[in-house]
Protein backbone atom coordinates (compact mmCIF):
# COMPACT_ATOMS: atom_id res chain seq x y z
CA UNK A 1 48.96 -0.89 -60.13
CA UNK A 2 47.75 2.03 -61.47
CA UNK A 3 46.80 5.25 -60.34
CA UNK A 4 46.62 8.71 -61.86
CA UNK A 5 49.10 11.28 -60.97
CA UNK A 6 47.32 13.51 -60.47
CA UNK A 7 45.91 12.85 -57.16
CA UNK A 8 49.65 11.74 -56.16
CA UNK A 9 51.35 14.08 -53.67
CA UNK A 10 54.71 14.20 -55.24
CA UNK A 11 57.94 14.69 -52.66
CA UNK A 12 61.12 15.09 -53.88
CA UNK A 13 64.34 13.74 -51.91
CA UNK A 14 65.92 15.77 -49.26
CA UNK A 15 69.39 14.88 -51.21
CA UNK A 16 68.30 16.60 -54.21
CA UNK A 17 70.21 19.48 -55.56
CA UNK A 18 69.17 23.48 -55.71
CA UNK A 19 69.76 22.11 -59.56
CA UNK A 20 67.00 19.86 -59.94
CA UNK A 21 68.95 17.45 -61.57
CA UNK A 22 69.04 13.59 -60.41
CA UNK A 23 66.49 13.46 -58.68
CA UNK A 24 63.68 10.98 -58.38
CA UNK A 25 59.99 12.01 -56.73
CA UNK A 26 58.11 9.55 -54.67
CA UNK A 27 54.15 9.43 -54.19
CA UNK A 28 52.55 7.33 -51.43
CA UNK A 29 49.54 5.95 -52.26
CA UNK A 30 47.12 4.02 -50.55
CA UNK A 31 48.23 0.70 -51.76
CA UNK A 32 51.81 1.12 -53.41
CA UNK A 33 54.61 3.81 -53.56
CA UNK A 34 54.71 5.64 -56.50
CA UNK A 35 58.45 6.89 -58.55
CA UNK A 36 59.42 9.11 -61.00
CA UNK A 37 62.20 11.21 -62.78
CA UNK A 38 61.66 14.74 -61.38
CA UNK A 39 63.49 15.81 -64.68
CA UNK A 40 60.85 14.59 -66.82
CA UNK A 41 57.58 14.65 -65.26
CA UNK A 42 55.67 13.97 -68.23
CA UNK A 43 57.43 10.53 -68.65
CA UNK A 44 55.10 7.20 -67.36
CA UNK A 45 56.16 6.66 -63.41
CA UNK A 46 55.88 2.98 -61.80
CA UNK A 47 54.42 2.01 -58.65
CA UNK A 48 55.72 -0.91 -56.21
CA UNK A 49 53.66 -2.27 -53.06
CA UNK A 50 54.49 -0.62 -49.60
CA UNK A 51 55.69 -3.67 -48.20
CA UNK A 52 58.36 -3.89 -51.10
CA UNK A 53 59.51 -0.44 -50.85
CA UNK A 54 59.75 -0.42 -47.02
CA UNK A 55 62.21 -3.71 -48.09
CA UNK A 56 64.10 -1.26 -49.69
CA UNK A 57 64.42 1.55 -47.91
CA UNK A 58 65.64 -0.94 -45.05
CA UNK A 59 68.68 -2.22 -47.16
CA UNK A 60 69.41 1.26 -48.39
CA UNK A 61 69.37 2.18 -44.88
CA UNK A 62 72.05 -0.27 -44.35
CA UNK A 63 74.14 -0.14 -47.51
């Protein structure tokens, strides 16, 4: 899935530090949910469907 990142509305997790350090970004797009290191911007981000991140975020929700 590709998509440029441009047009990608980047969030950043509530968790994240006034450091900016470990963080990751997410990017909802119309058909998948985009990551990336919010360290490195500039670094290639991948995408997974929205069905297989809302797997996800339910078992992280329970973990």
């Amino acid at each position: 899935m590709s998509s440029g990142t441009t047009e990608l509305a980047w969030c950043k997790s509530s968790y994240s530090g006034t450091q900016g350090d470990s963080c990751v970004e997410v990017a909802v797009g119309e058909q998948a949910v985009h990551v990336r290191d919010s360290k490195d911007v500039t670094r290639p981000h991948f995408a997974v469907g929205r069905e297989e991140w809302s797997r996800f975020m339910g078992f992280v929700a329970n973990a």
